[in-house]
PDB file of N, CA and C in Angstrom:
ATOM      1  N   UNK A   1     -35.213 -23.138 -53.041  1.00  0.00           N
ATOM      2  CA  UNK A   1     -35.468 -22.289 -51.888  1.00  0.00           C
ATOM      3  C   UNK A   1     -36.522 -22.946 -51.010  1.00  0.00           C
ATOM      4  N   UNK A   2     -36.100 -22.481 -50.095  1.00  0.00           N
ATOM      5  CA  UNK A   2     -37.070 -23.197 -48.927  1.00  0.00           C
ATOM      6  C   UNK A   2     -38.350 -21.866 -47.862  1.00  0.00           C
ATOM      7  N   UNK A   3     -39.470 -22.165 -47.671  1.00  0.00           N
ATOM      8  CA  UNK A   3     -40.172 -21.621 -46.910  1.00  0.00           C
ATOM      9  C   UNK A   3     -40.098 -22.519 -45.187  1.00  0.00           C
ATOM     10  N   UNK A   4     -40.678 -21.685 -44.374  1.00  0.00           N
ATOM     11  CA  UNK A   4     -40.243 -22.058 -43.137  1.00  0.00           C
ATOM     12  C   UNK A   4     -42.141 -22.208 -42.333  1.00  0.00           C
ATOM     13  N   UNK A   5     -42.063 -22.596 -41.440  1.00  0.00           N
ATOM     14  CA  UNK A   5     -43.748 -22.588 -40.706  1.00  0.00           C
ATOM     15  C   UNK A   5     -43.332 -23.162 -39.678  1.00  0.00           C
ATOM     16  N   UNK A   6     -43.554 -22.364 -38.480  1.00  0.00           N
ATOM     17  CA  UNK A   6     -43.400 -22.757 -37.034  1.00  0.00           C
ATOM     18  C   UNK A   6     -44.797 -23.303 -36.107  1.00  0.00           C
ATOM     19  N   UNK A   7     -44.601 -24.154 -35.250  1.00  0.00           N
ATOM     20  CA  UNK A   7     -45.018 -24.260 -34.336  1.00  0.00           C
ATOM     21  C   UNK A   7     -45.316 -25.002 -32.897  1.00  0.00           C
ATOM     22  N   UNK A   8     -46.384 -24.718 -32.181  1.00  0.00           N
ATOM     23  CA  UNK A   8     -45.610 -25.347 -30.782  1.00  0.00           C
ATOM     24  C   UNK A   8     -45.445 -24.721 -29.463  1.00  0.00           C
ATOM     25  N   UNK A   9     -45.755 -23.278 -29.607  1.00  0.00           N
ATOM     26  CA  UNK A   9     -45.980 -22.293 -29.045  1.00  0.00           C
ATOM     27  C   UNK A   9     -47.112 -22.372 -28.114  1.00  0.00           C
ATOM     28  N   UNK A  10     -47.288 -21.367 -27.110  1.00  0.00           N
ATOM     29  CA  UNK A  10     -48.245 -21.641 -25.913  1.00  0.00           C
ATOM     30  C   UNK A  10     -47.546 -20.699 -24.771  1.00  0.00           C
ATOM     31  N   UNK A  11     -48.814 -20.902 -24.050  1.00  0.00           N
ATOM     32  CA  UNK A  11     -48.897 -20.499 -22.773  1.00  0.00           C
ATOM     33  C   UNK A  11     -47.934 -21.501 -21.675  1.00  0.00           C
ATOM     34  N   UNK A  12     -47.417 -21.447 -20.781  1.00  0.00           N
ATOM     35  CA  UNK A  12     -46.807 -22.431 -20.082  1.00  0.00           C
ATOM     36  C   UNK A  12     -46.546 -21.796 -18.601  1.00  0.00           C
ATOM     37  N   UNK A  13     -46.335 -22.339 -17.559  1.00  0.00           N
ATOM     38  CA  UNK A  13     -45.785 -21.788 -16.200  1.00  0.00           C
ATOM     39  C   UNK A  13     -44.327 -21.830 -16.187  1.00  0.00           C
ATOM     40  N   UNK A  14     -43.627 -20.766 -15.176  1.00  0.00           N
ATOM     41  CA  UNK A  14     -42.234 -20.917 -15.161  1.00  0.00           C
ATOM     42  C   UNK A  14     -41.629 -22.382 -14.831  1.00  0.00           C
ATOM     43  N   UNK A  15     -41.051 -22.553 -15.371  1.00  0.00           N
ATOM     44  CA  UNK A  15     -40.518 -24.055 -14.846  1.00  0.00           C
ATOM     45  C   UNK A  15     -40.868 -25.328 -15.889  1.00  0.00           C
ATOM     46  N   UNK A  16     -41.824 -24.756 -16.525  1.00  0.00           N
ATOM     47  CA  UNK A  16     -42.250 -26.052 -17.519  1.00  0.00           C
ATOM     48  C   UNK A  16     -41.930 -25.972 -18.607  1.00  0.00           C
ATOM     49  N   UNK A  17     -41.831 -26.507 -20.046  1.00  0.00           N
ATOM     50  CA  UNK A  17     -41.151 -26.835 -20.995  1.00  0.00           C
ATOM     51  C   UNK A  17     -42.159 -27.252 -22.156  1.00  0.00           C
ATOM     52  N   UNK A  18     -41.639 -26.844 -23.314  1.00  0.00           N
ATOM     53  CA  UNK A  18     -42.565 -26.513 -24.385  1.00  0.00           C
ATOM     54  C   UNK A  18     -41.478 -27.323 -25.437  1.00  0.00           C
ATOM     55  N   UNK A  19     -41.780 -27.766 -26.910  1.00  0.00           N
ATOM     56  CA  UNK A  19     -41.220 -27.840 -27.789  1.00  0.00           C
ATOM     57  C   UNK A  19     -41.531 -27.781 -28.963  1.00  0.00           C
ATOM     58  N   UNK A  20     -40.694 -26.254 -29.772  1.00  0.00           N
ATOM     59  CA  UNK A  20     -41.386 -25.733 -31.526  1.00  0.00           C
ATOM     60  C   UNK A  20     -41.000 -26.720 -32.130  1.00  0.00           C
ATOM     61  N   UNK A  21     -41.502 -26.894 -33.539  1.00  0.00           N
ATOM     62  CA  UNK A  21     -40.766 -27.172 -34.563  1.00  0.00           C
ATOM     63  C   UNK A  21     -41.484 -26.159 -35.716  1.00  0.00           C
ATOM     64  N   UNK A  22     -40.254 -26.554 -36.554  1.00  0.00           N
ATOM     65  CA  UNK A  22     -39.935 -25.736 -38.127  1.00  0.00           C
ATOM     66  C   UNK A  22     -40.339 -26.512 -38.936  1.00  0.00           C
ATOM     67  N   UNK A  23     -41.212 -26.334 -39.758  1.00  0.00           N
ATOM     68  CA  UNK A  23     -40.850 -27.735 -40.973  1.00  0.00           C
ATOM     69  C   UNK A  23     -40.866 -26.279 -42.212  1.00  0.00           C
ATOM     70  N   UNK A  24     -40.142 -26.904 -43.029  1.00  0.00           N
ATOM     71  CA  UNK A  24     -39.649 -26.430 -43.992  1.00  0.00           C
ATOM     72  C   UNK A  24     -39.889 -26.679 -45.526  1.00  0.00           C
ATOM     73  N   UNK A  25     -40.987 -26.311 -46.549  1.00  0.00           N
ATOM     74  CA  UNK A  25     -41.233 -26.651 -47.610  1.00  0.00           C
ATOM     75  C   UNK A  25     -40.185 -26.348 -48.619  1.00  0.00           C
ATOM     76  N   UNK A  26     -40.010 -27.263 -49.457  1.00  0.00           N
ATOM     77  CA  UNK A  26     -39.083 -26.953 -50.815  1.00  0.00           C
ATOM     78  C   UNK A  26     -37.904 -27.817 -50.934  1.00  0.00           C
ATOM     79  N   UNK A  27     -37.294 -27.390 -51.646  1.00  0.00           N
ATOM     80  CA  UNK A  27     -35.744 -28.758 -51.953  1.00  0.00           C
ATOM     81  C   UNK A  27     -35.061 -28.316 -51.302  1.00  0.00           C
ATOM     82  N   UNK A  28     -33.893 -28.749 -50.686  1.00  0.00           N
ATOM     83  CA  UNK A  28     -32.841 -28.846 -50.293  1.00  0.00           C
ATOM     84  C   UNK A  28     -32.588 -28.571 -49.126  1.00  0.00           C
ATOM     85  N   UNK A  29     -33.311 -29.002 -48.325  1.00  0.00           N
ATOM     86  CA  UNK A  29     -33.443 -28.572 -46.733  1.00  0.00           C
ATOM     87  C   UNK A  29     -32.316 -28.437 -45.949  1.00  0.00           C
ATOM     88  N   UNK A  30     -31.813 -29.819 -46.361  1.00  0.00           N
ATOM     89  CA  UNK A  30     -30.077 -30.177 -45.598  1.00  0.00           C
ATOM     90  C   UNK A  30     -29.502 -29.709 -45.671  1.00  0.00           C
ATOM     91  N   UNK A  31     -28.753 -28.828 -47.075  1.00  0.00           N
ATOM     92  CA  UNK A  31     -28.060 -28.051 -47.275  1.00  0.00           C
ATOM     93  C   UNK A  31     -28.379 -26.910 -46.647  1.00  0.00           C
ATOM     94  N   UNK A  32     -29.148 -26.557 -45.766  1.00  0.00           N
ATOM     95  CA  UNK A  32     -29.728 -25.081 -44.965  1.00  0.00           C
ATOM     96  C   UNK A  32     -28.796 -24.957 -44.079  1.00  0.00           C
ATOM     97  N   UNK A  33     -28.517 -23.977 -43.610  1.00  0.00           N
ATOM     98  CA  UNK A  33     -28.278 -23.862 -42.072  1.00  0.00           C
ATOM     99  C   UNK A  33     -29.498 -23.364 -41.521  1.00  0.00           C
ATOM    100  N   UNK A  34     -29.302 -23.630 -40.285  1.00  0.00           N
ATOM    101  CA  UNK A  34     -30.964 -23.563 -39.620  1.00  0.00           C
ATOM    102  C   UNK A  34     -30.466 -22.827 -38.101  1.00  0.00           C
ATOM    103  N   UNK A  35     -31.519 -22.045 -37.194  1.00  0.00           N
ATOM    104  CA  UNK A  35     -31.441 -21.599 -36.043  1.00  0.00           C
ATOM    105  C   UNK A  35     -33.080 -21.356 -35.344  1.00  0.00           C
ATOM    106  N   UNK A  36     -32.960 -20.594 -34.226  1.00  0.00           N
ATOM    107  CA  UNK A  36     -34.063 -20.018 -33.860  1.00  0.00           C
ATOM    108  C   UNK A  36     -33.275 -18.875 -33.307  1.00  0.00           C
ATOM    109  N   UNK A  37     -34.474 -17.841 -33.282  1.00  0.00           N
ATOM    110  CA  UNK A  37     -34.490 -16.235 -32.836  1.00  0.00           C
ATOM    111  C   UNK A  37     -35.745 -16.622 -32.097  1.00  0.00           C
ATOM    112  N   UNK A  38     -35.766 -14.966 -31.177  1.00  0.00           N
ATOM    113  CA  UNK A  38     -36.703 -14.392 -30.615  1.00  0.00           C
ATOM    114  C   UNK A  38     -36.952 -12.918 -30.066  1.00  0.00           C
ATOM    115  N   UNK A  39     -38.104 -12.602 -30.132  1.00  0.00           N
ATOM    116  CA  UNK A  39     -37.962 -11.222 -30.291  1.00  0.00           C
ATOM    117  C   UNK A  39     -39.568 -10.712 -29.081  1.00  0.00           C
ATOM    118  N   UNK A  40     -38.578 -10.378 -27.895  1.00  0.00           N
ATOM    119  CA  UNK A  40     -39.559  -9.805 -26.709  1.00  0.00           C
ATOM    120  C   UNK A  40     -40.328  -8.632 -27.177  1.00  0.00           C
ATOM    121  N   UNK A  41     -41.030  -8.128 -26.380  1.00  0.00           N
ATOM    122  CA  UNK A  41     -41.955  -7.042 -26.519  1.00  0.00           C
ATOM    123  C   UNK A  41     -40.701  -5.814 -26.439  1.00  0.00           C
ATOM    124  N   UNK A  42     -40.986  -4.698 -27.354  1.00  0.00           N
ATOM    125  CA  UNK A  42     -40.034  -3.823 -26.664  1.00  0.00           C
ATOM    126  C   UNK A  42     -38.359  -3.757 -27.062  1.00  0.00           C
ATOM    127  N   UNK A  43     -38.044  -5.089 -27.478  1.00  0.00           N
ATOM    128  CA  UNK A  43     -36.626  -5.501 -27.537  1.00  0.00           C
ATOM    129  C   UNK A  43     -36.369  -5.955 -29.038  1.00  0.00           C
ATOM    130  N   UNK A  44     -35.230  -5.755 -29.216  1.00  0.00           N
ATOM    131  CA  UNK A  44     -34.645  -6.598 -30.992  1.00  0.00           C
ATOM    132  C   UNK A  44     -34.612  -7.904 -30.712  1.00  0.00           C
ATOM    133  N   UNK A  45     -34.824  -8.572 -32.093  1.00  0.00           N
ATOM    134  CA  UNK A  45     -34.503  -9.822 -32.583  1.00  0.00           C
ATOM    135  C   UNK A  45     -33.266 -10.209 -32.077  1.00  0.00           C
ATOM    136  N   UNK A  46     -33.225 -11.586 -31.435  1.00  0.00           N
ATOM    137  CA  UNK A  46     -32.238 -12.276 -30.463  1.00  0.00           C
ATOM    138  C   UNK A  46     -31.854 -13.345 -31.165  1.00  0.00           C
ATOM    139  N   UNK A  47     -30.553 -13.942 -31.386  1.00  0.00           N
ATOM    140  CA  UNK A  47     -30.375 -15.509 -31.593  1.00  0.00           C
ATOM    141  C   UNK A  47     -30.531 -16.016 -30.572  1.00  0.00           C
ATOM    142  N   UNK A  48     -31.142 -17.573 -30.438  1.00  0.00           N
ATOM    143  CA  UNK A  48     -31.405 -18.398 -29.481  1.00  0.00           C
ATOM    144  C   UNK A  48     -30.304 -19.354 -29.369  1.00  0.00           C
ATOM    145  N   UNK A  49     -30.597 -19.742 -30.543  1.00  0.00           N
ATOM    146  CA  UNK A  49     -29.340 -21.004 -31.438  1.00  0.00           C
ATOM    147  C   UNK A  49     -29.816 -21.374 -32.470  1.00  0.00           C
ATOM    148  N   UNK A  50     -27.836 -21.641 -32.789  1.00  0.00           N
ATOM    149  CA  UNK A  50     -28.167 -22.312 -33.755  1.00  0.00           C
ATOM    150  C   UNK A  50     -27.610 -23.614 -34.259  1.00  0.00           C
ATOM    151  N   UNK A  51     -27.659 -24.313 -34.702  1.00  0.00           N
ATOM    152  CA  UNK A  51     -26.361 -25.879 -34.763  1.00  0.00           C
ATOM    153  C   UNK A  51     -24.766 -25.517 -34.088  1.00  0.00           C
ATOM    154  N   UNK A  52     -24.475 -24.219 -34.572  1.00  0.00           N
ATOM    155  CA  UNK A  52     -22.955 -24.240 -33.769  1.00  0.00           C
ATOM    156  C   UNK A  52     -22.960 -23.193 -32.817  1.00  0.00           C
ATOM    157  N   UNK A  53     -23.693 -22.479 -32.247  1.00  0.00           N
ATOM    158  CA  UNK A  53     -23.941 -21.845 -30.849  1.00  0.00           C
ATOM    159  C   UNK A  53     -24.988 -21.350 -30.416  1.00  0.00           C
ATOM    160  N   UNK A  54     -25.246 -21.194 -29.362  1.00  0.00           N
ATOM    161  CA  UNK A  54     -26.291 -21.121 -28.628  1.00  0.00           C
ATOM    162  C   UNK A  54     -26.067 -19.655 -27.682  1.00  0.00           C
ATOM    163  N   UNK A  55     -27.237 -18.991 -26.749  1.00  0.00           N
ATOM    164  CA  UNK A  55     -27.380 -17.942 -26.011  1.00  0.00           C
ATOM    165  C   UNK A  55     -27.269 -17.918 -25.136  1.00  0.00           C
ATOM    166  N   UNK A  56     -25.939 -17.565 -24.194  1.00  0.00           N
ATOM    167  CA  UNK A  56     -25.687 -17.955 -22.978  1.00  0.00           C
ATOM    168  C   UNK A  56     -26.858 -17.977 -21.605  1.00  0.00           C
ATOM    169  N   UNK A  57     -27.914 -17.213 -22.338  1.00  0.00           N
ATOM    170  CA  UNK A  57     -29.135 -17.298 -21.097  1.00  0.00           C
ATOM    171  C   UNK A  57     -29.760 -18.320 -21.244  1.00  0.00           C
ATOM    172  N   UNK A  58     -29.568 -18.930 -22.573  1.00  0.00           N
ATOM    173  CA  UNK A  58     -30.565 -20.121 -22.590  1.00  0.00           C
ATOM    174  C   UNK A  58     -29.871 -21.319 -22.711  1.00  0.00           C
ATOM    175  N   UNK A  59     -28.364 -21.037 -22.489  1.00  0.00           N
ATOM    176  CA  UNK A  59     -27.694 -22.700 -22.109  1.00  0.00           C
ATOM    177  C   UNK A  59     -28.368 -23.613 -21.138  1.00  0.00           C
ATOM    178  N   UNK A  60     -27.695 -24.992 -21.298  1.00  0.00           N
ATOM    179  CA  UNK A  60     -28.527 -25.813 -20.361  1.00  0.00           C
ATOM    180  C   UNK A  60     -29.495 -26.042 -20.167  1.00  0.00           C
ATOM    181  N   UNK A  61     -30.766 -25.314 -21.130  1.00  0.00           N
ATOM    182  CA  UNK A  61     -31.879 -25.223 -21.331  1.00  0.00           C
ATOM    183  C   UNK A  61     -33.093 -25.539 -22.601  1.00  0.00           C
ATOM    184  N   UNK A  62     -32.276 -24.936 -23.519  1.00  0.00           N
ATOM    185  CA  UNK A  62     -32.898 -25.036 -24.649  1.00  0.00           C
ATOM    186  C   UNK A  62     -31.654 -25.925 -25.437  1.00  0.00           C
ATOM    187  N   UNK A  63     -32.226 -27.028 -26.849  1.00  0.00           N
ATOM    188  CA  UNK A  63     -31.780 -27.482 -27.176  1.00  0.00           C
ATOM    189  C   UNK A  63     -31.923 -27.605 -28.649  1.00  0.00           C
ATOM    190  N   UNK A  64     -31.547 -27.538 -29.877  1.00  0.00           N
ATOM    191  CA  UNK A  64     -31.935 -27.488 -31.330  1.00  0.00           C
ATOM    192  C   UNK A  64     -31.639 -28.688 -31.761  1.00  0.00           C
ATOM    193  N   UNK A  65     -32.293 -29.454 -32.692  1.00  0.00           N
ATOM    194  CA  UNK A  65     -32.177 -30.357 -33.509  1.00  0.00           C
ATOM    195  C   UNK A  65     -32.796 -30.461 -34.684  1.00  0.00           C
ATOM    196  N   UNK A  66     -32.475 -31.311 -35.369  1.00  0.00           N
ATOM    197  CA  UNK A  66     -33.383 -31.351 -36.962  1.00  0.00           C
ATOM    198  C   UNK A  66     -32.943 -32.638 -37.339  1.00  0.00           C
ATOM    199  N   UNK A  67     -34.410 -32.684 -38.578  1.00  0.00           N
ATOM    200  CA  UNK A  67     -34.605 -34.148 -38.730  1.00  0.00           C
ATOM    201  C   UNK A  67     -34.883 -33.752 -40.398  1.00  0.00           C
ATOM    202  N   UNK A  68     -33.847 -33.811 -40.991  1.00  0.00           N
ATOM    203  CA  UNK A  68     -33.431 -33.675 -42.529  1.00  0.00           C
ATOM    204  C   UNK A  68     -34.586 -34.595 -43.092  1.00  0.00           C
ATOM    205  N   UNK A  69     -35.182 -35.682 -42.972  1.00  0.00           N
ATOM    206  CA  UNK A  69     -35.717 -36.804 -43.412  1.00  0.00           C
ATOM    207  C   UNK A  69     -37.529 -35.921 -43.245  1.00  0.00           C
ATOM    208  N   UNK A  70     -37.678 -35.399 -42.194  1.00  0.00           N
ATOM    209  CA  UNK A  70     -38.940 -34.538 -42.063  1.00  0.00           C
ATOM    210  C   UNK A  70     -38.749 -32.925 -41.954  1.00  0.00           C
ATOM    211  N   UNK A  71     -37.873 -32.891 -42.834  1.00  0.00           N
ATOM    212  CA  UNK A  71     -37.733 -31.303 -43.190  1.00  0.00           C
ATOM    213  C   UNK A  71     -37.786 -30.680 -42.086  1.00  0.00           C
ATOM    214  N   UNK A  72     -37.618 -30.811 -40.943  1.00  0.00           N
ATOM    215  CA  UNK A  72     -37.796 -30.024 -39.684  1.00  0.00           C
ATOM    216  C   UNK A  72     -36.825 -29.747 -38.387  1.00  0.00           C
ATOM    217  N   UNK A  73     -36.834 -28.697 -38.087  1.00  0.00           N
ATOM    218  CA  UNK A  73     -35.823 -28.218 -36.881  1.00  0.00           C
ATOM    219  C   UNK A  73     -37.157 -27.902 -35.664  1.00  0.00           C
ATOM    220  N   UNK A  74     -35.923 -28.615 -34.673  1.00  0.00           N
ATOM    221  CA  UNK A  74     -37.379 -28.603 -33.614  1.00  0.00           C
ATOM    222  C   UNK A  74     -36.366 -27.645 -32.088  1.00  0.00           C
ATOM    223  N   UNK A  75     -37.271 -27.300 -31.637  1.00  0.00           N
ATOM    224  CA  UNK A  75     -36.378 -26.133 -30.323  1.00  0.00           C
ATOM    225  C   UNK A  75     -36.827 -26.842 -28.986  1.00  0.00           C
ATOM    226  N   UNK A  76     -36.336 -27.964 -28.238  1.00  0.00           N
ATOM    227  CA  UNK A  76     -36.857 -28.035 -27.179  1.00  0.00           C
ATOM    228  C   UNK A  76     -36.628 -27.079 -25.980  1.00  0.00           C
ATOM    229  N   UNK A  77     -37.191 -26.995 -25.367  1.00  0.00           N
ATOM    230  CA  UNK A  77     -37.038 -25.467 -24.323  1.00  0.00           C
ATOM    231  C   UNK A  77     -37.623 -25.961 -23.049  1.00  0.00           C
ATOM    232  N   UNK A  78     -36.567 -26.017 -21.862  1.00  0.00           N
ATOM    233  CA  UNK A  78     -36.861 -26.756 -20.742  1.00  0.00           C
ATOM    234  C   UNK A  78     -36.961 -25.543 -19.468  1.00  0.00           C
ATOM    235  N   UNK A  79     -37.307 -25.897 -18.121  1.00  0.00           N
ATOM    236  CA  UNK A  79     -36.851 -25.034 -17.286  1.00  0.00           C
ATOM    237  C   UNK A  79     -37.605 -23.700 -17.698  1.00  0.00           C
ATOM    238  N   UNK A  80     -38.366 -23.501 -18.443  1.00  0.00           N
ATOM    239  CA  UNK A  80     -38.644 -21.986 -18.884  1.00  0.00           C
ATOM    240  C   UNK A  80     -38.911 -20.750 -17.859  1.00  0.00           C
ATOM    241  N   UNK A  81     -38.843 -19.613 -17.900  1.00  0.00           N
ATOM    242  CA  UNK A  81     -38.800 -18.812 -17.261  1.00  0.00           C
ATOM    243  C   UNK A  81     -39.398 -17.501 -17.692  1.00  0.00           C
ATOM    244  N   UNK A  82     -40.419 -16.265 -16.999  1.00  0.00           N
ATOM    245  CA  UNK A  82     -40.731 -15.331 -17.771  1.00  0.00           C
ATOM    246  C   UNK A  82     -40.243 -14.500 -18.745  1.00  0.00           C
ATOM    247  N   UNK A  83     -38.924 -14.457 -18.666  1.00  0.00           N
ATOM    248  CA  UNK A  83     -38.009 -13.597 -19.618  1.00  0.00           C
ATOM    249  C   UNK A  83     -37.724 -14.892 -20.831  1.00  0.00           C
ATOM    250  N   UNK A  84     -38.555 -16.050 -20.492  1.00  0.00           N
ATOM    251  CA  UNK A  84     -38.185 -16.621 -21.688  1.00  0.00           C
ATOM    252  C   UNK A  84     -39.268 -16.093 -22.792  1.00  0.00           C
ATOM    253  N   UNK A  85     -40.752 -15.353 -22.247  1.00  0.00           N
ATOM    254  CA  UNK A  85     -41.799 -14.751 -23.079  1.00  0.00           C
ATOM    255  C   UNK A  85     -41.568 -13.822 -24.367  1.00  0.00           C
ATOM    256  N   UNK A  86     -41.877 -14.302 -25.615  1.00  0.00           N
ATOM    257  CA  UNK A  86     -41.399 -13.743 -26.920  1.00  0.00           C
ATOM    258  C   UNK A  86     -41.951 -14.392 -27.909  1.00  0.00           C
ATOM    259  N   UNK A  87     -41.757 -13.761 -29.141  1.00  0.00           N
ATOM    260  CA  UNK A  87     -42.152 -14.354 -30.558  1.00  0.00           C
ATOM    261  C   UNK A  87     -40.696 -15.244 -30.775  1.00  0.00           C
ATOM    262  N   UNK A  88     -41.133 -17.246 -30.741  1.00  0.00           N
ATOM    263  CA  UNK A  88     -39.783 -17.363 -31.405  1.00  0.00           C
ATOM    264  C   UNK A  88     -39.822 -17.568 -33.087  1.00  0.00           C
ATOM    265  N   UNK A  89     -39.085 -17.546 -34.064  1.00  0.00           N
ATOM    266  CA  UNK A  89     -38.650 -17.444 -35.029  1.00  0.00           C
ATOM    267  C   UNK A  89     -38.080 -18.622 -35.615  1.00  0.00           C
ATOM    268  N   UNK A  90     -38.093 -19.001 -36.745  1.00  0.00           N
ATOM    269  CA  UNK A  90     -37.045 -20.006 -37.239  1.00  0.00           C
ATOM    270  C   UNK A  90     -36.256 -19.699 -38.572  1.00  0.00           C
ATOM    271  N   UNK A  91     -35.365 -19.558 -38.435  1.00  0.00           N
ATOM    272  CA  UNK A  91     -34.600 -19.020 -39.637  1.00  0.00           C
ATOM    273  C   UNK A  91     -33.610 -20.100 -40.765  1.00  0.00           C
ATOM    274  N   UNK A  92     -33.808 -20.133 -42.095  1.00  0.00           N
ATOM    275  CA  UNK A  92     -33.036 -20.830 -42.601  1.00  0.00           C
ATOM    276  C   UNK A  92     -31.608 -19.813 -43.983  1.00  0.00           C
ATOM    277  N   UNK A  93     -30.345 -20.478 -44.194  1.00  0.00           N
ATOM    278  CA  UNK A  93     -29.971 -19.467 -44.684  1.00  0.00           C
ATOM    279  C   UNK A  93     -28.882 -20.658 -45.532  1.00  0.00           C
ATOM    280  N   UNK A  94     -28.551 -19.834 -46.488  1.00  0.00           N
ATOM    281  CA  UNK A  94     -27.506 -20.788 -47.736  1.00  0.00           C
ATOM    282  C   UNK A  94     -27.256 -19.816 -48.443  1.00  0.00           C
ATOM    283  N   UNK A  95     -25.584 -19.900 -47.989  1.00  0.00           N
ATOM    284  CA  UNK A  95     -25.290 -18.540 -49.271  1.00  0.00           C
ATOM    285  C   UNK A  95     -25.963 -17.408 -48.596  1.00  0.00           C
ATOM    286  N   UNK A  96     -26.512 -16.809 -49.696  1.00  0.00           N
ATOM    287  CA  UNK A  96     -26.705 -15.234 -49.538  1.00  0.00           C
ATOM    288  C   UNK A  96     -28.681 -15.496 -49.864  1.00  0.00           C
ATOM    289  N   UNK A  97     -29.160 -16.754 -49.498  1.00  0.00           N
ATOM    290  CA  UNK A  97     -30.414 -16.612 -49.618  1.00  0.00           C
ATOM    291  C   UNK A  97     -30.690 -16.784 -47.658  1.00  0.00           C
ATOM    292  N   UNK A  98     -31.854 -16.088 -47.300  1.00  0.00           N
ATOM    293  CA  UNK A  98     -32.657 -16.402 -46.042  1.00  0.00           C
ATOM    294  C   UNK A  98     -33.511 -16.794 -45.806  1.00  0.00           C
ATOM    295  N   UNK A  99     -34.369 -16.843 -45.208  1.00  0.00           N
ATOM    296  CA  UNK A  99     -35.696 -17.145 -44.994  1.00  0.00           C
ATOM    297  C   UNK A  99     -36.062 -17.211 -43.227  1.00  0.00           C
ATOM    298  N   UNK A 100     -37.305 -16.920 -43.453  1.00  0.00           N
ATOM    299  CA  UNK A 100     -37.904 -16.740 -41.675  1.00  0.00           C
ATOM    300  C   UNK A 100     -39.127 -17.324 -41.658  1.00  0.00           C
ATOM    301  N   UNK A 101     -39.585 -18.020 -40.953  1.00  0.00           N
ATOM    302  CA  UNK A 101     -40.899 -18.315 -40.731  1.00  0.00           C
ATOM    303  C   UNK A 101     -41.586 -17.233 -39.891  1.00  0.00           C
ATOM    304  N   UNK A 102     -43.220 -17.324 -39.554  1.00  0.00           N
ATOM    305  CA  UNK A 102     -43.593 -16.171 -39.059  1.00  0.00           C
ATOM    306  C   UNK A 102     -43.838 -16.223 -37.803  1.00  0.00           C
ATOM    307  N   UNK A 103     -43.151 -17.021 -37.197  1.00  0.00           N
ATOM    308  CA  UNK A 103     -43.615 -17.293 -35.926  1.00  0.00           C
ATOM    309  C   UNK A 103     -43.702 -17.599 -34.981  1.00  0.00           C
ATOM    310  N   UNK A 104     -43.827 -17.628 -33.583  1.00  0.00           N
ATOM    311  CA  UNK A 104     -44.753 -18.479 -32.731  1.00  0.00           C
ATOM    312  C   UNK A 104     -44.699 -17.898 -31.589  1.00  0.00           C
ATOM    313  N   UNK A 105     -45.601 -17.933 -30.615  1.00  0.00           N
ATOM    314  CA  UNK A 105     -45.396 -17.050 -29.704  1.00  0.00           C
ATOM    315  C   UNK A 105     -45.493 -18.298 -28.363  1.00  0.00           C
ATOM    316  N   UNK A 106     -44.970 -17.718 -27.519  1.00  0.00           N
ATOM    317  CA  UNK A 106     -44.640 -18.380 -25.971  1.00  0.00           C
ATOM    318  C   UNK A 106     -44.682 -17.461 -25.229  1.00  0.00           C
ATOM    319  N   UNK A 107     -45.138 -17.663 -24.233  1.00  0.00           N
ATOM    320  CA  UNK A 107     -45.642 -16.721 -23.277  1.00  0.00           C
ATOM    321  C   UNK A 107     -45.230 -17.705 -22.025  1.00  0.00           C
ATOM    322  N   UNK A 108     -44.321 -17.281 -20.739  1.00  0.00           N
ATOM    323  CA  UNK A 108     -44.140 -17.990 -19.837  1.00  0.00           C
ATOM    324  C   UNK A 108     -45.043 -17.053 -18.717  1.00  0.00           C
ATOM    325  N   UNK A 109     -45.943 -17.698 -17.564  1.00  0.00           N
ATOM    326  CA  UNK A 109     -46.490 -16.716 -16.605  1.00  0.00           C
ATOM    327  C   UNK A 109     -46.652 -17.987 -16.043  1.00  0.00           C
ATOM    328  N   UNK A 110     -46.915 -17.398 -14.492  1.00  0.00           N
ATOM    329  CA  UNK A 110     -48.151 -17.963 -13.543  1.00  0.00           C
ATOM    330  C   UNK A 110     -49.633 -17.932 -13.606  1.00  0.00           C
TER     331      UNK A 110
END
């Protein structure tokens, strides 16, 4: 089983671009499936993406990758925008096990 720890998070202006990563303690990382969520003030937990789809608000924008070799999934996030402001999340899952990291917050403003 794997634990998750985010970060990367910040303050930023609309228009500018931030990038999380996940790193992930424990065996078998690769075998994970991996994503990011986010969860606004006020609002439910959102998928962002994940290796096989993504959130049509944040196409063209945000991008997921991972680097099996450093246990880590990283979220680049371009173009940002205030409604991009939220806790993002990183989630890993295999089978019928999950896991979430706790975190990270982004805040887009002027």
């Amino acid at each position: 089983q794997v634990q998750l720890v985010e970060s990367g998070g910040g303050a930023v202006q609309p228009g500018g671009s931030l990038r999380l990563s996940c790193v992930a303690s424990g065996n078998g990382f690769a075998a994970y499936a991996v994503g990011w969520y986010r969860q606004a003030p006020g609002k439910q937990r959102e998928m962002v993406v994940t290796m096989a789809s993504i959130a049509e608000a944040v196409k063209d924008r945000f991008t997921i990758s991972r680097d099996n070799a450093k246990n880590t999934v990283y979220l680049q996030m371009d173009d940002l925008t205030p409604e991009d402001t939220a806790i993002y999340y990183c989630r890993a899952w295999r089978g019928s096990y999950e896991t979430w990291g706790q975190g990270t917050q982004v805040t887009v403003s002027s």
